[in-house]
Structure formats: structure tokens, C-alpha cells
C-alpha atoms as a PDB file:
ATOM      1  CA  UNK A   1     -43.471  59.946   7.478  1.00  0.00           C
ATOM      2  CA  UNK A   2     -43.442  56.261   8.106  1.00  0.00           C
ATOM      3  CA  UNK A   3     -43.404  57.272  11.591  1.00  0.00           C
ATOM      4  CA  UNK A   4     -46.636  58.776  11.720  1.00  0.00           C
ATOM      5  CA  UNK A   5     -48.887  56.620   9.498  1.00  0.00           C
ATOM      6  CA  UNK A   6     -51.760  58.185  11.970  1.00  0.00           C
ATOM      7  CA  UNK A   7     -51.317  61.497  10.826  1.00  0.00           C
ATOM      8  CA  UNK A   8     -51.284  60.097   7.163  1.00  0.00           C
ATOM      9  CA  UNK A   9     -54.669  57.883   7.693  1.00  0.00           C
ATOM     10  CA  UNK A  10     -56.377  61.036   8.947  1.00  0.00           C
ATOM     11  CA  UNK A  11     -55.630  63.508   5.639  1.00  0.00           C
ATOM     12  CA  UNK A  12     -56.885  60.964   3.786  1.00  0.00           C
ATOM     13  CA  UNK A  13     -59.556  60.159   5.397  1.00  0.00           C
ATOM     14  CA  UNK A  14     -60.416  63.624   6.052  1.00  0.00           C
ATOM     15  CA  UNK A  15     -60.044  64.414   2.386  1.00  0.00           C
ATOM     16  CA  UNK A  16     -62.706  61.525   1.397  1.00  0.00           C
ATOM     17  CA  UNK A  17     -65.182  62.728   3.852  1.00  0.00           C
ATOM     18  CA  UNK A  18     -65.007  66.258   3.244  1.00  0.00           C
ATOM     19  CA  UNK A  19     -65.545  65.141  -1.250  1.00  0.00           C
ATOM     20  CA  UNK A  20     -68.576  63.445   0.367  1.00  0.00           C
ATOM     21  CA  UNK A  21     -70.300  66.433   2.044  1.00  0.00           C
ATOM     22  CA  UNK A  22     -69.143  68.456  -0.920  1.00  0.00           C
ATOM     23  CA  UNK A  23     -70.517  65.897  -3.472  1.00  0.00           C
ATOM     24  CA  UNK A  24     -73.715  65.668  -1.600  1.00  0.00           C
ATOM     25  CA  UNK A  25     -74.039  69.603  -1.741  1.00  0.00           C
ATOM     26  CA  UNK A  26     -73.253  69.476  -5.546  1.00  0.00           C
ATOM     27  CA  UNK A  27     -75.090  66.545  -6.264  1.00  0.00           C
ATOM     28  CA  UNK A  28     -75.781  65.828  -9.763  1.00  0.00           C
ATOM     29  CA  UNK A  29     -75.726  69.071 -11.213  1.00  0.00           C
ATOM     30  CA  UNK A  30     -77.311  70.025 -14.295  1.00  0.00           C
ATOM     31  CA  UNK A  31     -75.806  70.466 -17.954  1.00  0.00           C
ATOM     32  CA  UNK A  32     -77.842  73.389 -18.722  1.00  0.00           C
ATOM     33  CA  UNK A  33     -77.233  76.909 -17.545  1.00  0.00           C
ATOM     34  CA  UNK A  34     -79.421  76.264 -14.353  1.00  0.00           C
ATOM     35  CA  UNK A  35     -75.719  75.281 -12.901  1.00  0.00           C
ATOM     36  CA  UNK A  36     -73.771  77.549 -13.956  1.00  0.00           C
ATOM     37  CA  UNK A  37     -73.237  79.776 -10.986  1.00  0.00           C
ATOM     38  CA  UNK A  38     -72.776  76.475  -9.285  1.00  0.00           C
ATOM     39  CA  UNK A  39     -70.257  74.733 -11.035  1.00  0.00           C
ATOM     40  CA  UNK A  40     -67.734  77.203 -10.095  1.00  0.00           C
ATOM     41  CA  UNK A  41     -67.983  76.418  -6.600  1.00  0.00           C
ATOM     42  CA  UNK A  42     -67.201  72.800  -6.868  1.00  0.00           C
ATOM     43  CA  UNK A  43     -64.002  73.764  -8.842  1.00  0.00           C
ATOM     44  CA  UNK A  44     -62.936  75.906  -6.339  1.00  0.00           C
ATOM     45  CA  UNK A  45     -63.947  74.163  -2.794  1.00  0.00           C
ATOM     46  CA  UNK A  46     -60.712  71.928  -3.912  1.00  0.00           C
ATOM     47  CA  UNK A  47     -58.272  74.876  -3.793  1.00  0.00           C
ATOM     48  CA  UNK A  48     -59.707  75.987  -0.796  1.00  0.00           C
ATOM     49  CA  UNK A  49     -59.509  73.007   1.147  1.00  0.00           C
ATOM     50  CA  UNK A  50     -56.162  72.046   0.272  1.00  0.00           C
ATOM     51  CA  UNK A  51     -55.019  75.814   1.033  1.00  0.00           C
ATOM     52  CA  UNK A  52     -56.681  75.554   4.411  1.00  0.00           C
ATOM     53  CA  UNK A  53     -55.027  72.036   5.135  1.00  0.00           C
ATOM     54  CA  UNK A  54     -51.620  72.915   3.945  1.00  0.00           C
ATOM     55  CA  UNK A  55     -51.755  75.919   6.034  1.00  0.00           C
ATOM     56  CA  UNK A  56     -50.408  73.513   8.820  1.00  0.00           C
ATOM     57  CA  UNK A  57     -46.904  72.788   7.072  1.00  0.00           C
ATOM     58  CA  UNK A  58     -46.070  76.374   8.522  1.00  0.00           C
ATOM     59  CA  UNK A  59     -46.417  74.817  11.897  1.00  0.00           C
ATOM     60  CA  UNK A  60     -44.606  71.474  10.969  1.00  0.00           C
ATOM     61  CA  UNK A  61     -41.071  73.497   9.756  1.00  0.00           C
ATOM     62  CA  UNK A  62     -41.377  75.136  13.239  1.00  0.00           C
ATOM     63  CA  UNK A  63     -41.356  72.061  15.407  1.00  0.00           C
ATOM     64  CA  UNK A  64     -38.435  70.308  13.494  1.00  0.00           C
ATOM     65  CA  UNK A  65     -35.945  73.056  12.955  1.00  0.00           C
ATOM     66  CA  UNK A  66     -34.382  72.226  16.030  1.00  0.00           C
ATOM     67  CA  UNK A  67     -33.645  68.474  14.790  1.00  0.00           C
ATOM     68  CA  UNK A  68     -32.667  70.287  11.884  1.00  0.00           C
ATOM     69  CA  UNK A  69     -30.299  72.348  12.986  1.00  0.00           C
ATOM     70  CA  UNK A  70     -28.608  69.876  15.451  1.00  0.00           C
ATOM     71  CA  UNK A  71     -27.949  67.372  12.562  1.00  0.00           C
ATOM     72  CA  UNK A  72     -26.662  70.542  10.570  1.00  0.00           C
ATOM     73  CA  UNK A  73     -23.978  71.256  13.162  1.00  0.00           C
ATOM     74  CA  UNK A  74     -22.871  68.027  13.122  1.00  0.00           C
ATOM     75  CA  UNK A  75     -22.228  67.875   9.889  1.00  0.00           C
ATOM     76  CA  UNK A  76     -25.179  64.506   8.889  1.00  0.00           C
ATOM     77  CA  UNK A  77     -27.546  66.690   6.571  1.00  0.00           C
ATOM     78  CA  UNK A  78     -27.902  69.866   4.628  1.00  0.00           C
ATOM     79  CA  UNK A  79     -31.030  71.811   4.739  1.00  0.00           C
ATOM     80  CA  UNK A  80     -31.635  71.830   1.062  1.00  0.00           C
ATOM     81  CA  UNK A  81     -31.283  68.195   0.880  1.00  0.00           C
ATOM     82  CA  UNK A  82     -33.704  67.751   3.651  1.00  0.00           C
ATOM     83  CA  UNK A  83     -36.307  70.546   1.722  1.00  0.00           C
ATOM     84  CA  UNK A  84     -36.181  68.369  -1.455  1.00  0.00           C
ATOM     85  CA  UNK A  85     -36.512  65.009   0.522  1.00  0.00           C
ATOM     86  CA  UNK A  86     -39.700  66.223   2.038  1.00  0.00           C
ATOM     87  CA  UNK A  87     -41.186  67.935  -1.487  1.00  0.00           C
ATOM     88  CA  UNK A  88     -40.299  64.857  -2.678  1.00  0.00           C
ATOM     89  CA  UNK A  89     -41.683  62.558  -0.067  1.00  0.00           C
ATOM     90  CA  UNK A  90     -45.150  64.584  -0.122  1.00  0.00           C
ATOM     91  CA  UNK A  91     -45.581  63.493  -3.472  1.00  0.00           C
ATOM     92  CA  UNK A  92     -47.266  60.080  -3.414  1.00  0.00           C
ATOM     93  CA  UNK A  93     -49.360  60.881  -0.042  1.00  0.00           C
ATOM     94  CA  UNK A  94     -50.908  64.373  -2.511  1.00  0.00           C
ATOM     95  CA  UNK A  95     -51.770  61.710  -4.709  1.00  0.00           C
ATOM     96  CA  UNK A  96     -53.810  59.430  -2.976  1.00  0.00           C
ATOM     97  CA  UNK A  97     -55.200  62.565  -1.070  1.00  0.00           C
ATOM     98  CA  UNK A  98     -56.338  64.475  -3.880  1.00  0.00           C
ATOM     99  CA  UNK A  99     -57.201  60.877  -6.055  1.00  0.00           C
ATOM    100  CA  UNK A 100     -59.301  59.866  -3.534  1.00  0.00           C
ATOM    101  CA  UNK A 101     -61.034  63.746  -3.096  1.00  0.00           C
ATOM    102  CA  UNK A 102     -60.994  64.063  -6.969  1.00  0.00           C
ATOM    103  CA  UNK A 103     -62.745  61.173  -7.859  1.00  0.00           C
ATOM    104  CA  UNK A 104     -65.346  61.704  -5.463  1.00  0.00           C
ATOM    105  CA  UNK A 105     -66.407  65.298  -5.996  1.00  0.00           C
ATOM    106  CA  UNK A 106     -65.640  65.572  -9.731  1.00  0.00           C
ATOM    107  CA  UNK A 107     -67.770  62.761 -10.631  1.00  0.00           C
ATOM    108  CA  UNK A 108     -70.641  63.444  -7.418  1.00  0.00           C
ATOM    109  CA  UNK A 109     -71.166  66.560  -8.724  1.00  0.00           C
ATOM    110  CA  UNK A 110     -71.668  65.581 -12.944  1.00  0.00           C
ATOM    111  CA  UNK A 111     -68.686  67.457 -14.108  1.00  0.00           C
ATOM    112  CA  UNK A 112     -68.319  66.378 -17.788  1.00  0.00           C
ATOM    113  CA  UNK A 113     -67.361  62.744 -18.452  1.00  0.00           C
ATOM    114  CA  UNK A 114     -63.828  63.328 -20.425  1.00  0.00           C
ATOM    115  CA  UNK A 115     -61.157  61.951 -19.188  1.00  0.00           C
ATOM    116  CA  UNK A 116     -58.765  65.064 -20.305  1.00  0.00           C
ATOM    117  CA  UNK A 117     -61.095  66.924 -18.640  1.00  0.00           C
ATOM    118  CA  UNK A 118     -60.962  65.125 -15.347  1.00  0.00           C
ATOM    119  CA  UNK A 119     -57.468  64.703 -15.395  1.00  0.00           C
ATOM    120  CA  UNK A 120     -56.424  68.245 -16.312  1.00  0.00           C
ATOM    121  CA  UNK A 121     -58.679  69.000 -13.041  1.00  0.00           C
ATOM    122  CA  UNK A 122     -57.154  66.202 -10.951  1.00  0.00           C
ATOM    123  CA  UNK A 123     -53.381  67.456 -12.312  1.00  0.00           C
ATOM    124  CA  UNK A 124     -54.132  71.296 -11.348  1.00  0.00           C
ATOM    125  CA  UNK A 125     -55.209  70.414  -7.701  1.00  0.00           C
ATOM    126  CA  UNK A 126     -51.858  68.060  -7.281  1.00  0.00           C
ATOM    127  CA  UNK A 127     -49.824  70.933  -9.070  1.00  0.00           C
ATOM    128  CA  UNK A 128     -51.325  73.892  -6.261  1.00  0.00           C
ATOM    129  CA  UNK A 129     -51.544  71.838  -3.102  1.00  0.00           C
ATOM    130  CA  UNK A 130     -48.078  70.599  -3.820  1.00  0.00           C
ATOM    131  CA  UNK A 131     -47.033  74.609  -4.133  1.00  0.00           C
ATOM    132  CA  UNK A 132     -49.174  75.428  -0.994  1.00  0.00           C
ATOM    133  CA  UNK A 133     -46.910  73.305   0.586  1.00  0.00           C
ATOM    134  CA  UNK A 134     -43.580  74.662  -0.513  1.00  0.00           C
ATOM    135  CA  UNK A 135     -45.319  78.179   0.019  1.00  0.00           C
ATOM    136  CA  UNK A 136     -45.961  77.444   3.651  1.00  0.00           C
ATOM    137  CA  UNK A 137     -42.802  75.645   4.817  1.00  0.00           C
ATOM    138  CA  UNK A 138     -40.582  78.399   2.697  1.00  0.00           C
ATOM    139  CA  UNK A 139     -42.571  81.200   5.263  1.00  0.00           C
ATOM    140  CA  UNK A 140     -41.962  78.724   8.328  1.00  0.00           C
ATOM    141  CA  UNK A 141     -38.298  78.509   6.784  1.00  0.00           C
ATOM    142  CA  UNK A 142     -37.771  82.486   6.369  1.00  0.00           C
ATOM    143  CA  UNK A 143     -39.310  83.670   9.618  1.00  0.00           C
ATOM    144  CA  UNK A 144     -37.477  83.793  12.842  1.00  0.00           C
ATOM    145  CA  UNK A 145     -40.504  83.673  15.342  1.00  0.00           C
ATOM    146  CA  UNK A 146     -43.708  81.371  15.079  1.00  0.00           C
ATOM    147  CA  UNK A 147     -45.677  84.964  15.441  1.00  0.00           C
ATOM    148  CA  UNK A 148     -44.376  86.262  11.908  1.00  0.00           C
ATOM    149  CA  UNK A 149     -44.836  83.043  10.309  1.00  0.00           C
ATOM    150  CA  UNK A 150     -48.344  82.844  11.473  1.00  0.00           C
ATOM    151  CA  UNK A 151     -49.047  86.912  10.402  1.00  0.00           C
ATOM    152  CA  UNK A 152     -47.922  85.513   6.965  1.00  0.00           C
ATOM    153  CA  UNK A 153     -49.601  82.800   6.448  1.00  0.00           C
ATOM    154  CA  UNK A 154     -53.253  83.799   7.699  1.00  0.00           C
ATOM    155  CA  UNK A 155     -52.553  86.993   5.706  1.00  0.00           C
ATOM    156  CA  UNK A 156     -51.602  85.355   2.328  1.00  0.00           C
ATOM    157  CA  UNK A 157     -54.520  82.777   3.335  1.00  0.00           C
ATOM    158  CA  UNK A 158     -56.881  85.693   3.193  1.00  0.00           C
ATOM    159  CA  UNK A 159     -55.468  86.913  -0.555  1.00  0.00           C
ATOM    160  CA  UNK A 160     -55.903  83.531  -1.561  1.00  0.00           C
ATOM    161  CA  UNK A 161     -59.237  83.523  -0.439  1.00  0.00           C
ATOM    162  CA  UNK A 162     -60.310  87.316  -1.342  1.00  0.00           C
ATOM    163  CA  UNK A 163     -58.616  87.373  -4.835  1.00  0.00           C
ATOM    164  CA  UNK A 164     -59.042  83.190  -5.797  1.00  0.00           C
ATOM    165  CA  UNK A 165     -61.584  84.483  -9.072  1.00  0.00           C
ATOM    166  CA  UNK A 166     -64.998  82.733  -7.364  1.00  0.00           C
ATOM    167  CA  UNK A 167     -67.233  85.346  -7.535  1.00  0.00           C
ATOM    168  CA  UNK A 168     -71.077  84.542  -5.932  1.00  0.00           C
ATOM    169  CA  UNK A 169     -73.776  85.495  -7.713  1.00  0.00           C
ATOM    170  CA  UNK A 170     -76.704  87.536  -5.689  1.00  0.00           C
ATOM    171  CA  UNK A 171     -79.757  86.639  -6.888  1.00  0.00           C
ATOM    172  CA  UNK A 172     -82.824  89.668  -6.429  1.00  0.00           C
ATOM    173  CA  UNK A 173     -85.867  88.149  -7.237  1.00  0.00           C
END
């Protein structure tokens, strides 16, 4: 990971921009029930963009199973130890990724100033894009061909999506 400090830079970055233009679009929202179809929305725009950006790691166990492999015939690593290096080296860069989103949107859009409240947000986010991660390397890991893993992971993508509990309210009038 040290060896791609661009890659890094650019989640991040990415991350902060995309709290901004969420933030902006849930500016300030109101504490009476004039926001309360909207509040929903900001709590789940955080699963749903770390779903959609940890969709990638399915792509990422494809390209280095062949370094993987090699170094497991020759005897230098085991595949499980290299599976908990990298849940364990994802770790610090999902917390300055989801920190720096966190902070941003939680507090942009007037959530309620606790700080159990803001940190049992900030921990949930960590805890599911952490096991979005492990979800999508695990289907990258079990599937032979790129095709499959791809058929998997847009499909469970689309449960995610379809079955996440947001539920928009149609207004008549």
C-alpha cells in the first residue's frame, strides 16, 4: 500500500469531496419533522458510497492472485496470512476515509450534536465498509473467472441497494 500512496490520496480525497456535495444537499437540516423524510437519506448516502467504492476490491483480488499464487508455490506466504495482512492493513486508511467523510456530512447536515451519537454513526460506517471489503475480495477469492465475480458482485450490489431499508417518500400534493 506504501507503493501506491496515489491510489490512497485519491479515496480520500474522493471521500471529502463527495461529504461536500452531500453536505451541501443536506445542508442544515431542520430539528422538526419538516426533515424527517430527509434525514434518512444522509444516513444512508454513507453505506451507499462506501458499497459502491468497495465494489472495486473484487477487481483488486483478481489482478494479484497471480503474485499470489507464485509466492504460494514457493513456499514465502500463505494465503490466509496474506487475507488478514490486507484486512488488517485497510484498517487505518477506512479510518481517515470515513473520519474525514463523517465529520463532514454528519455535522453539514445538523445531525444531533452528541458525541455517542456521532460516534456510534462514525463506528457503523467503519464496521460495514470494512465488511464490504472482506465481502468483495472473499467473491474475487471464490470465483474462478473475472465474469462470475463480476455477476456477483453487481448482483449483491443491487440487493444492497433494493433491500438497504431507505424507503422515499412520494409526496401528492
Amino acid at each position: 500500500m506504501a507503493g501506491d500512496k496515489l491510489s490512497i490520496a485519491i479515496k480520500v480525497v474522493s471521500a471529502i469531496l463527495q461529504a461536500l456535495v452531500c453536505g451541501s444537499l443536506f445542508y442544515n437540516l431542520k430539528l422538526d419533522s419538516s426533515s424527517i423524510f430527509l434525514r434518512p437519506g444522509a444516513l444512508f448516502f454513507p453505506v451507499l458510497y462506501f458499497l459502491l467504492e468497495t465494489m472495486s476490491e473484487t477487481t483488486g483480488s483478481f489482478m494479484g492472485r497471480p503474485i499470489l499464487s507464485r509466492q504460494k508455490r514457493f513456499g514465502f506466504y500463505r494465503p490466509t496470512a496474506f487475507a488478514i495482512a490486507n484486512a488488517i492493513t485497510d484498517i487505518p486508511i477506512v479510518l481517515v476515509q470515513v473520519s474525514c467523510f463523517s465529520l463532514i456530512l454528519y455535522f453539514m447536515s445538523a445531525m444531533q450534536m452528541d458525541a455517542g451519537r456521532f460516534f456510534t454513526y462514525w463506528i457503523i460506517i467503519i464496521v460495514q465498509t470494512l465488511c464490504f471489503m472482506q465481502m468483495f475480495r472473499a467473491i474475487g477469492a471464490l470465483c474462478k473467472q473475472f465474469g462470475n465475480a463480476s455477476k456477483m458482485t453487481g448482483f449483491l450490489s443491487t440487493v444492497f441497494f433494493v433491500y438497504g431499508g431507505l424507503l422515499c417518500q412520494i409526496q401528492l400534493f
